[in-house]
PDB file of N, CA and C in Angstrom:
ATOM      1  N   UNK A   1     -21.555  -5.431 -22.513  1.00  0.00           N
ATOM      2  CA  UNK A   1     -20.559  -6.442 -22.252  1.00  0.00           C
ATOM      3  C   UNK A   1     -19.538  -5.898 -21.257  1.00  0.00           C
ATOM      4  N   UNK A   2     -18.980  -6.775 -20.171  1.00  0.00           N
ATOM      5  CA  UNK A   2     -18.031  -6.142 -19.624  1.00  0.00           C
ATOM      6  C   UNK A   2     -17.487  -6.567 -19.208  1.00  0.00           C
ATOM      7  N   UNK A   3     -15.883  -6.162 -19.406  1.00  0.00           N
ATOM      8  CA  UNK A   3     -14.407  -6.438 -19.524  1.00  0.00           C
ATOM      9  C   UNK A   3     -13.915  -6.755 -18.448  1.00  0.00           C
ATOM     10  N   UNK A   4     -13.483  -7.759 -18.241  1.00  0.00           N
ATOM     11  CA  UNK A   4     -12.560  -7.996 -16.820  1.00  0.00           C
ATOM     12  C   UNK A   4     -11.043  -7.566 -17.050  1.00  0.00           C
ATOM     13  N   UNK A   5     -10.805  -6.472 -16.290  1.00  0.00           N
ATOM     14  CA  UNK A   5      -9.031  -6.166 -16.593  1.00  0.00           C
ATOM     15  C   UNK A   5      -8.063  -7.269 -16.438  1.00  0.00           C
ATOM     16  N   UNK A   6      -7.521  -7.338 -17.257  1.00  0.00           N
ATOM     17  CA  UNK A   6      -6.214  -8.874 -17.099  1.00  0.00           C
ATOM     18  C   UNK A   6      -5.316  -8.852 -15.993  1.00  0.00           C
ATOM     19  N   UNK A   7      -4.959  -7.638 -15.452  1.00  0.00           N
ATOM     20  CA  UNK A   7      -4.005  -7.897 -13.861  1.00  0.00           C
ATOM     21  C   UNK A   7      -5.719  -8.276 -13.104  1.00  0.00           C
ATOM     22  N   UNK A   8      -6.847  -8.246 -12.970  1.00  0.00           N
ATOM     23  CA  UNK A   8      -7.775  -8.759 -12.097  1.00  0.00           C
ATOM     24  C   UNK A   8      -7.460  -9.813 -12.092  1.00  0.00           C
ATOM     25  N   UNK A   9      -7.555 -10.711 -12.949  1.00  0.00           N
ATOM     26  CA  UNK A   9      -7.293 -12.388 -13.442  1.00  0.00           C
ATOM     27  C   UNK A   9      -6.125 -13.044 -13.179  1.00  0.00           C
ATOM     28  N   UNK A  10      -4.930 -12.582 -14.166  1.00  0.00           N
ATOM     29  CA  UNK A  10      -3.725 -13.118 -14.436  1.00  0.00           C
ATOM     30  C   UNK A  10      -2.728 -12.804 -12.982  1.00  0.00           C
ATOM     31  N   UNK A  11      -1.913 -13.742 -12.062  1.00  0.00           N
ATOM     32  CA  UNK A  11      -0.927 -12.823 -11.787  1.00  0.00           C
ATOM     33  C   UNK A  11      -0.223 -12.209 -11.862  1.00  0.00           C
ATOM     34  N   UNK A  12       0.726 -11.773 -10.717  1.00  0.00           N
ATOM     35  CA  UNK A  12       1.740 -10.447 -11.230  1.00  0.00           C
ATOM     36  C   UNK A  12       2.912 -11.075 -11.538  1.00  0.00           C
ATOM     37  N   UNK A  13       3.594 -10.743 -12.677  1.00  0.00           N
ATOM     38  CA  UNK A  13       4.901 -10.863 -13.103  1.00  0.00           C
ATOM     39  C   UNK A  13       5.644 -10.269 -11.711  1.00  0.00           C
ATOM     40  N   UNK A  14       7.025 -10.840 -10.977  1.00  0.00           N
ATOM     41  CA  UNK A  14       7.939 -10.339 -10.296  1.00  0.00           C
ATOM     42  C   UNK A  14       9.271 -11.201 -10.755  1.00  0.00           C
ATOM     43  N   UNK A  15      10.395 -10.111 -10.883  1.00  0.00           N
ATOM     44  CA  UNK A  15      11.617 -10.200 -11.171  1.00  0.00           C
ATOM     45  C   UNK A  15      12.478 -10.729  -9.473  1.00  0.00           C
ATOM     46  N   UNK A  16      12.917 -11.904  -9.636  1.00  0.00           N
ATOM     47  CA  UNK A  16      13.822 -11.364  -8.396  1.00  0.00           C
ATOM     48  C   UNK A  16      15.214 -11.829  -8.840  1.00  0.00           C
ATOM     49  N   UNK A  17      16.253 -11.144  -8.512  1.00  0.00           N
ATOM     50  CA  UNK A  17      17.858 -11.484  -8.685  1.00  0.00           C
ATOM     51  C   UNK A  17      18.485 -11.798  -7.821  1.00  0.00           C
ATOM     52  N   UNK A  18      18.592 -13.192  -8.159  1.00  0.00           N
ATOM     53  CA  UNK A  18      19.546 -14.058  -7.215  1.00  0.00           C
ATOM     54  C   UNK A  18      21.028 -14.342  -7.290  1.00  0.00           C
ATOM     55  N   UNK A  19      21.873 -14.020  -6.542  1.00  0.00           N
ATOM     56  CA  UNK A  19      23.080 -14.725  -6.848  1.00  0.00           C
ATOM     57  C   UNK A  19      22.982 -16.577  -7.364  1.00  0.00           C
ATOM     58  N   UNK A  20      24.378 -16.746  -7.990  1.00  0.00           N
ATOM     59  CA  UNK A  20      24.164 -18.140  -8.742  1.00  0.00           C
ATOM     60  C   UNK A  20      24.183 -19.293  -7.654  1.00  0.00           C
ATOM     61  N   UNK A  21      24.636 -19.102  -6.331  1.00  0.00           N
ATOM     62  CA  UNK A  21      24.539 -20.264  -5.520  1.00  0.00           C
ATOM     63  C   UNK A  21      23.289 -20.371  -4.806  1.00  0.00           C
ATOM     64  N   UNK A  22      22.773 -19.028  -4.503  1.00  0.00           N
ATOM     65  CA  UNK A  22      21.140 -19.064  -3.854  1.00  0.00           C
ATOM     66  C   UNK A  22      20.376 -19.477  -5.138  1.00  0.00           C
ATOM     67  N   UNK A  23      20.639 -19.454  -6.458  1.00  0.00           N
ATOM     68  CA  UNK A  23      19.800 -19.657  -7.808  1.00  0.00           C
ATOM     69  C   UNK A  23      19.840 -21.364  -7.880  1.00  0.00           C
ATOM     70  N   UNK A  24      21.071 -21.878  -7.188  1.00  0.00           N
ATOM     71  CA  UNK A  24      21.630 -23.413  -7.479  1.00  0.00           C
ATOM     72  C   UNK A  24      20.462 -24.420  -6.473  1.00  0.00           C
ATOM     73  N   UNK A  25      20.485 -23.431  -5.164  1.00  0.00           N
ATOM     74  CA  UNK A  25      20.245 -23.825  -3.938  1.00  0.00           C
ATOM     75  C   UNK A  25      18.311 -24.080  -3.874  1.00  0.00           C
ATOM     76  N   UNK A  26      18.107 -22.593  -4.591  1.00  0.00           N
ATOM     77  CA  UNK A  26      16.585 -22.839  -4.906  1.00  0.00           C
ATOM     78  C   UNK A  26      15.980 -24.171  -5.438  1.00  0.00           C
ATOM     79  N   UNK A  27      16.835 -24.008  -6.911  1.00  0.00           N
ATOM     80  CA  UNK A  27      16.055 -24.781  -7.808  1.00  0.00           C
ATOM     81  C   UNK A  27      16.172 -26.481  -7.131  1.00  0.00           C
ATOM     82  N   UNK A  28      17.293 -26.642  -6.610  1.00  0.00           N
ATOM     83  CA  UNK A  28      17.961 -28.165  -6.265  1.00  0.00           C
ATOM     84  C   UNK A  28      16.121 -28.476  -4.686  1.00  0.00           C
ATOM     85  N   UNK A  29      16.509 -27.311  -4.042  1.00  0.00           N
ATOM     86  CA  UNK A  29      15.027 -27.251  -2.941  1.00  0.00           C
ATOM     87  C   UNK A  29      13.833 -28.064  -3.931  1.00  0.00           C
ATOM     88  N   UNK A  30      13.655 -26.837  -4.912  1.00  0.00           N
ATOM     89  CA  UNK A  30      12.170 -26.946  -5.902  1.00  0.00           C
ATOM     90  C   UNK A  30      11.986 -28.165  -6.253  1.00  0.00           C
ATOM     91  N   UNK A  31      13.372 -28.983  -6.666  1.00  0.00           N
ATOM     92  CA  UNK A  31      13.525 -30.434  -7.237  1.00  0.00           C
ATOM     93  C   UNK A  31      12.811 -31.330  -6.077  1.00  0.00           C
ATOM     94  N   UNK A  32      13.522 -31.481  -5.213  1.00  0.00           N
ATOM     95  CA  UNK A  32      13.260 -32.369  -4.087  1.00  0.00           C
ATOM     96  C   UNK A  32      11.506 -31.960  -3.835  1.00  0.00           C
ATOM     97  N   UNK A  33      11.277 -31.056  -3.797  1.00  0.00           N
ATOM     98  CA  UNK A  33       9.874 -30.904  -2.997  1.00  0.00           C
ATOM     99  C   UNK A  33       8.927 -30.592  -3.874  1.00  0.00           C
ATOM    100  N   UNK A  34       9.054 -31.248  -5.049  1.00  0.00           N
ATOM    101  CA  UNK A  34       8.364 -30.788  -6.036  1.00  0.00           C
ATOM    102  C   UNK A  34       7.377 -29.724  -6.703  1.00  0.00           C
ATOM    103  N   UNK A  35       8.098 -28.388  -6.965  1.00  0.00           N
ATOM    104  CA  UNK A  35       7.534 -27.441  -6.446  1.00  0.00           C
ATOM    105  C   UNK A  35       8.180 -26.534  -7.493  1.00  0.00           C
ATOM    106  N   UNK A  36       7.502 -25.233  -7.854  1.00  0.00           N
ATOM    107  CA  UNK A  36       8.174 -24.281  -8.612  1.00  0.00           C
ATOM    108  C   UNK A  36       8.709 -23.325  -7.641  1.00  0.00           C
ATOM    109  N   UNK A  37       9.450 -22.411  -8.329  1.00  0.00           N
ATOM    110  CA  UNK A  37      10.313 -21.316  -7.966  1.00  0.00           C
ATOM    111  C   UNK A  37       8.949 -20.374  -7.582  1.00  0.00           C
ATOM    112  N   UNK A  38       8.301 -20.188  -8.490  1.00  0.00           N
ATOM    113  CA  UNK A  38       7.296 -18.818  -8.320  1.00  0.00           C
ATOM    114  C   UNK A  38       6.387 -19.873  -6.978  1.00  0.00           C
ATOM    115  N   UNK A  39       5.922 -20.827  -7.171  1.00  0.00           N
ATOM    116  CA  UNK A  39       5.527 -21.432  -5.736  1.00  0.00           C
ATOM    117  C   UNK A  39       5.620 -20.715  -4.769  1.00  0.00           C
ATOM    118  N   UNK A  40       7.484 -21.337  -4.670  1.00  0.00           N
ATOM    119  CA  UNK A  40       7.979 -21.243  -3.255  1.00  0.00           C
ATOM    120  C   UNK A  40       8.306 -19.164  -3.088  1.00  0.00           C
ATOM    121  N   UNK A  41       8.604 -18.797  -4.018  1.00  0.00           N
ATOM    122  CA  UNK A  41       8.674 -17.507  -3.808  1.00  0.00           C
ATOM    123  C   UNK A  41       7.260 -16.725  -3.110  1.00  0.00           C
ATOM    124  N   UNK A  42       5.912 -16.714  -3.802  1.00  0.00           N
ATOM    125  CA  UNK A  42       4.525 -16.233  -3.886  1.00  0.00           C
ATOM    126  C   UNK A  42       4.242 -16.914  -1.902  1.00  0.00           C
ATOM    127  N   UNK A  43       4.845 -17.969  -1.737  1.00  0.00           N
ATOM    128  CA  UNK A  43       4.579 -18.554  -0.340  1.00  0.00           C
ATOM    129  C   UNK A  43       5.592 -17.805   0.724  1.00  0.00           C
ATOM    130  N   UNK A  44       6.567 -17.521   0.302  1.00  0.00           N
ATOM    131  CA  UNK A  44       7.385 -16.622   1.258  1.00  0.00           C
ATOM    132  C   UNK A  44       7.030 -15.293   1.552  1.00  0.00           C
ATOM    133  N   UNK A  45       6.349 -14.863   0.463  1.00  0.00           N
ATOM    134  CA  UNK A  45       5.747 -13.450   0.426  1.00  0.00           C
ATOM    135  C   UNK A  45       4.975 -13.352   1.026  1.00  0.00           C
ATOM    136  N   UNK A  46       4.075 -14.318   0.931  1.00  0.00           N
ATOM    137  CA  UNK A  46       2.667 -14.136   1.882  1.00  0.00           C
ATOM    138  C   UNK A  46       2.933 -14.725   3.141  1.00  0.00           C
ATOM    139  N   UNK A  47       3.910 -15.357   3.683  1.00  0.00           N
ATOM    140  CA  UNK A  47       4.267 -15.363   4.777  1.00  0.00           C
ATOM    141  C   UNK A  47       4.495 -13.796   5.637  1.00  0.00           C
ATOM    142  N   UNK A  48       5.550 -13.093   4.543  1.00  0.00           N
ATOM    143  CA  UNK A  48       6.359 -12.192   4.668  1.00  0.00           C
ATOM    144  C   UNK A  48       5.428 -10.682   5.097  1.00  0.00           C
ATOM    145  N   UNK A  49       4.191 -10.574   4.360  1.00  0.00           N
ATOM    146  CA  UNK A  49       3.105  -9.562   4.363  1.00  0.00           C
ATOM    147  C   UNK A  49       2.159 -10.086   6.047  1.00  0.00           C
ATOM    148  N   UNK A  50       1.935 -11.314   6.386  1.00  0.00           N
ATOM    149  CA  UNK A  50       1.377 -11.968   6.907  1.00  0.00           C
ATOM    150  C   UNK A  50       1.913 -11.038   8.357  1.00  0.00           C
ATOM    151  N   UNK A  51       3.156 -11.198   8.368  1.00  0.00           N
ATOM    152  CA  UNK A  51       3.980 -10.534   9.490  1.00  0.00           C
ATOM    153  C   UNK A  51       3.458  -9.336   9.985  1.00  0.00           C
ATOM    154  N   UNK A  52       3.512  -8.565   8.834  1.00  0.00           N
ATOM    155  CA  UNK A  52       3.484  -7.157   8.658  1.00  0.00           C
ATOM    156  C   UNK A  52       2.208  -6.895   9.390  1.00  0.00           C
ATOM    157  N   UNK A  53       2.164  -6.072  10.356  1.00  0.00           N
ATOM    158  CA  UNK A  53       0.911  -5.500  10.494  1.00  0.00           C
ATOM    159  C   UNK A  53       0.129  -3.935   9.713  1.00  0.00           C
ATOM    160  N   UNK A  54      -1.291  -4.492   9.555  1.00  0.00           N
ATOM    161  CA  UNK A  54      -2.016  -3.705   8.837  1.00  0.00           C
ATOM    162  C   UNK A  54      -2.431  -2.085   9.173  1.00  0.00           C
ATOM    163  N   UNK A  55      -1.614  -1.497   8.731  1.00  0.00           N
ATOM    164  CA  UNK A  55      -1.878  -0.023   9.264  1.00  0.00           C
ATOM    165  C   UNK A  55      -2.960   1.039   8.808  1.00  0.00           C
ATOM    166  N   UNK A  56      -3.839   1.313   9.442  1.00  0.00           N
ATOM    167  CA  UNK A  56      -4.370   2.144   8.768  1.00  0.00           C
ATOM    168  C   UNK A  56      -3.777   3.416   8.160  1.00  0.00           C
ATOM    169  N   UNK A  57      -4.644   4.680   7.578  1.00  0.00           N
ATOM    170  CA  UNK A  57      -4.121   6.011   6.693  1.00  0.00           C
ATOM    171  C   UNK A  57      -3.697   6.775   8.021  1.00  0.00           C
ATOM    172  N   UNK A  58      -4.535   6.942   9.249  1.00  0.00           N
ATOM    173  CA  UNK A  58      -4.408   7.411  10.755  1.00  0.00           C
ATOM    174  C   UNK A  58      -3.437   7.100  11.056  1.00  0.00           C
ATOM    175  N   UNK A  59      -3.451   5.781  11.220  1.00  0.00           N
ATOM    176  CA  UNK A  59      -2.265   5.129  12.494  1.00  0.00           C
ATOM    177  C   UNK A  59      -1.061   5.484  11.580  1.00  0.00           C
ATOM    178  N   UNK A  60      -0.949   5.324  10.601  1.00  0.00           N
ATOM    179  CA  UNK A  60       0.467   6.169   9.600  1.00  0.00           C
ATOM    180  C   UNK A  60       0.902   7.728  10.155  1.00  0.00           C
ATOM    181  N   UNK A  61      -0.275   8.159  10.094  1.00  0.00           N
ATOM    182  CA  UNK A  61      -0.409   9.698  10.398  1.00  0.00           C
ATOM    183  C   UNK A  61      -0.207   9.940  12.088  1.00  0.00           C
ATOM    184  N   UNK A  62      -0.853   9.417  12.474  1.00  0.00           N
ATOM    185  CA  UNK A  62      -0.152   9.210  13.967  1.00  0.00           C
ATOM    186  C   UNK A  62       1.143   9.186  13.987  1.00  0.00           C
ATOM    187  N   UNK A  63       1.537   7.824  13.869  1.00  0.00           N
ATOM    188  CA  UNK A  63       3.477   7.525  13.831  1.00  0.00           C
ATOM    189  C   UNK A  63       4.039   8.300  13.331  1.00  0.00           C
ATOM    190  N   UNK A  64       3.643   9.025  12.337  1.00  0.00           N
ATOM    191  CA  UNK A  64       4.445  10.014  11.568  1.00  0.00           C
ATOM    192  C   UNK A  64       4.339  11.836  12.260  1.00  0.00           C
ATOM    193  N   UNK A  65       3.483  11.823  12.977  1.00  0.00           N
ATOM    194  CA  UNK A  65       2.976  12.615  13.799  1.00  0.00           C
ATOM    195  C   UNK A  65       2.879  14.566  13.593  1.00  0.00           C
ATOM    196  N   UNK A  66       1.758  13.619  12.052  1.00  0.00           N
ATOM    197  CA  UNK A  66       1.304  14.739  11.088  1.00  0.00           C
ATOM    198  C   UNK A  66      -0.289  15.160  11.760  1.00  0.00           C
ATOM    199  N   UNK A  67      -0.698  14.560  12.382  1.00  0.00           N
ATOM    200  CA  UNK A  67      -2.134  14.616  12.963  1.00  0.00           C
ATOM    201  C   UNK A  67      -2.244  15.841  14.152  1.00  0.00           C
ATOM    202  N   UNK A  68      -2.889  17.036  13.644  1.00  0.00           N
ATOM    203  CA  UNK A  68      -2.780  18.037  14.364  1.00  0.00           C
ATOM    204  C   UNK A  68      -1.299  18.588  14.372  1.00  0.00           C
ATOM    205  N   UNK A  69      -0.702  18.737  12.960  1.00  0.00           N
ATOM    206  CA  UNK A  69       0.024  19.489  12.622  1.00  0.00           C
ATOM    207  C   UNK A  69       0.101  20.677  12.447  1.00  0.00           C
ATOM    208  N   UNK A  70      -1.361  21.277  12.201  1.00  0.00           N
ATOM    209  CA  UNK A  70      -1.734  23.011  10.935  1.00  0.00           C
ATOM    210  C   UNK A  70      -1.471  23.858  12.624  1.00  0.00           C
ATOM    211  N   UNK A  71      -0.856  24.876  12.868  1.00  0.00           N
ATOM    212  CA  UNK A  71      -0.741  25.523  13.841  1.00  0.00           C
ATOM    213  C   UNK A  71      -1.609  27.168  13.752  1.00  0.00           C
ATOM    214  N   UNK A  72      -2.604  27.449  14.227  1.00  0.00           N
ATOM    215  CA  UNK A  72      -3.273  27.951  14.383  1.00  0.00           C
ATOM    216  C   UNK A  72      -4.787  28.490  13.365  1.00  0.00           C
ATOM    217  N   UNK A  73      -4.825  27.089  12.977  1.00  0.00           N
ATOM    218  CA  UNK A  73      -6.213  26.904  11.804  1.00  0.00           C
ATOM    219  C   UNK A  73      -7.330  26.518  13.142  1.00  0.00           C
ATOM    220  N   UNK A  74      -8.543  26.477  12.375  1.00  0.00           N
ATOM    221  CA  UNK A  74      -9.614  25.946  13.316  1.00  0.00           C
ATOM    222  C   UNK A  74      -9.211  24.903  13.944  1.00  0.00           C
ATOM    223  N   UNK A  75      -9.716  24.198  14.774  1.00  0.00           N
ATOM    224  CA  UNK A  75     -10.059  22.865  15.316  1.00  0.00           C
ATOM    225  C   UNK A  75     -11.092  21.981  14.657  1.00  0.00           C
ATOM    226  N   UNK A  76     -11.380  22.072  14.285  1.00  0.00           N
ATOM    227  CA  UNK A  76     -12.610  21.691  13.631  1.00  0.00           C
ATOM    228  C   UNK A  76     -13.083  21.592  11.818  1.00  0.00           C
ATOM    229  N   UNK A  77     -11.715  22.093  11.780  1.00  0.00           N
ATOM    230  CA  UNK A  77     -11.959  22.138  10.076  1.00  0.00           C
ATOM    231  C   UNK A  77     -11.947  20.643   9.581  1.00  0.00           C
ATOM    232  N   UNK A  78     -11.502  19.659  10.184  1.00  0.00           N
ATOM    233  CA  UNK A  78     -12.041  18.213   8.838  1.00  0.00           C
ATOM    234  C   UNK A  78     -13.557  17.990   9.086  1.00  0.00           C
ATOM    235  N   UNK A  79     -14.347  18.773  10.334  1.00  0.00           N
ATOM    236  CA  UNK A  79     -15.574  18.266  10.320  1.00  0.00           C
ATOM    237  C   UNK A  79     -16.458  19.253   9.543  1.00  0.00           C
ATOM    238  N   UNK A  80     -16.095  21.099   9.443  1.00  0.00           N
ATOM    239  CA  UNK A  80     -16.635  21.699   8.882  1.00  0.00           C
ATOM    240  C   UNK A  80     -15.927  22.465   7.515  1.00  0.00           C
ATOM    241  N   UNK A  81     -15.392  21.535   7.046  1.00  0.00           N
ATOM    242  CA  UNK A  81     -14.691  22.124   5.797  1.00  0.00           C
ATOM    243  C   UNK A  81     -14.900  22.873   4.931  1.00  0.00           C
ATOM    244  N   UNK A  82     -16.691  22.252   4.600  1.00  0.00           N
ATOM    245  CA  UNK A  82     -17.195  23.042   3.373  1.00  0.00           C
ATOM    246  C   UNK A  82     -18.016  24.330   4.371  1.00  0.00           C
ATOM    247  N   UNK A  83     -18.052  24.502   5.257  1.00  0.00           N
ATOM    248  CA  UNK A  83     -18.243  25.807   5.570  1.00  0.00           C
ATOM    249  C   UNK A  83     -17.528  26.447   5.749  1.00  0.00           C
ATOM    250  N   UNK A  84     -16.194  26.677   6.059  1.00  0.00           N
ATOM    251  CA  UNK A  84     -14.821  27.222   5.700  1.00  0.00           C
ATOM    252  C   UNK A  84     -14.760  27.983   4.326  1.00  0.00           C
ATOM    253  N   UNK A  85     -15.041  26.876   3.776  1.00  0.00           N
ATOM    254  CA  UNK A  85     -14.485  26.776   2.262  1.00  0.00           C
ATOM    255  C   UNK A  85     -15.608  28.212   1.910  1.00  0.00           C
ATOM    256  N   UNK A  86     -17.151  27.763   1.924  1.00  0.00           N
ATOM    257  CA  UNK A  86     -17.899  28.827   1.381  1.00  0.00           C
ATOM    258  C   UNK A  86     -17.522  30.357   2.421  1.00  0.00           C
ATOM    259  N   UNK A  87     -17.613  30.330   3.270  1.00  0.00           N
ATOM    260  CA  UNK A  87     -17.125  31.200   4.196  1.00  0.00           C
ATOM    261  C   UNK A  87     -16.077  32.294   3.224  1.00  0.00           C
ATOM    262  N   UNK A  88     -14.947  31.223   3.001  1.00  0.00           N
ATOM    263  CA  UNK A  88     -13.671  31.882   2.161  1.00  0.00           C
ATOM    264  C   UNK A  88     -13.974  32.487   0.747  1.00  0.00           C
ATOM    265  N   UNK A  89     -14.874  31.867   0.408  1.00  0.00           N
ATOM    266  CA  UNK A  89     -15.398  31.952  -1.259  1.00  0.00           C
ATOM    267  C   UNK A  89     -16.403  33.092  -1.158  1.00  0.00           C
ATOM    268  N   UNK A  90     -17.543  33.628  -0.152  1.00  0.00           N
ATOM    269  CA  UNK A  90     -18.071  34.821   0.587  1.00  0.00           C
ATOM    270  C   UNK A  90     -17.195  35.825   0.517  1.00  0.00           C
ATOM    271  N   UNK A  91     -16.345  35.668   1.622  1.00  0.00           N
ATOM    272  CA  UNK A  91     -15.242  36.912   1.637  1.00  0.00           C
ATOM    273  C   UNK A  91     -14.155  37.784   0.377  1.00  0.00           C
ATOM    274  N   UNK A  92     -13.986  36.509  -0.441  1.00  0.00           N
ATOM    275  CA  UNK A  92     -13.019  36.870  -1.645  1.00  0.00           C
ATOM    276  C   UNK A  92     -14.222  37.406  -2.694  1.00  0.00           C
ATOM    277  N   UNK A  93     -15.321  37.407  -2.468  1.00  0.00           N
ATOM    278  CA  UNK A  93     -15.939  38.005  -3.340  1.00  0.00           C
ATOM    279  C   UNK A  93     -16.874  39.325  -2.867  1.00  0.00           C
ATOM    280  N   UNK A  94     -16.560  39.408  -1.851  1.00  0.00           N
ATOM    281  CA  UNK A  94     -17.999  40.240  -1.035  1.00  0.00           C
ATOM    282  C   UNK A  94     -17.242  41.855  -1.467  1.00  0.00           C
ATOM    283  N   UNK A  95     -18.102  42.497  -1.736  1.00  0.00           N
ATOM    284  CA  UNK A  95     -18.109  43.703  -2.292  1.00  0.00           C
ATOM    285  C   UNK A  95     -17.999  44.912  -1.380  1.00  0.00           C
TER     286      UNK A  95
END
């Protein structure tokens, strides 16, 4: 048998704190346009993400300009790592 996790299914609970005239201003909106709060909130958000552009783990690492940071390691170590690695594991043991 198998379980579907309940955040898979259900949405997410979000808190937001409004002052009482933006709280007045919402709900009086929600009235007229017949519409809930979590509606109109869940629609601003995904507007709001919509904006945002999608960055990859790189392009982070780029901008942040961690990429070819290690100063005088191989060149080549994310492609040959595990030969490094045994290389290192050779030496710390070699007699």
């Amino acid at each position: 048998m198998c379980i579907t996790p309940l955040w898979k299914i259900a949405p997410m609970t979000l808190t937001v704190r409004l002052d009482p005239e933006l709280e007045r201003r919402l709900e009086s909106a929600c009235k007229r346009r017949r519409t809930t709060k979590s509606a109109v909130v869940a629609e601003l958000v995904r507007e709001f993400v919509a904006r945002e552009p999608a960055e990859s783990s790189y392009d982070v690492a780029v901008r942040l300009g961690v990429i070819g940071c290690l100063d005088g390691g191989p060149t080549d170590l994310a492609a040959n790592a595990k030969r490094y690695v045994r290389r290192a594991i050779r030496a710390k043991y070699r007699r």
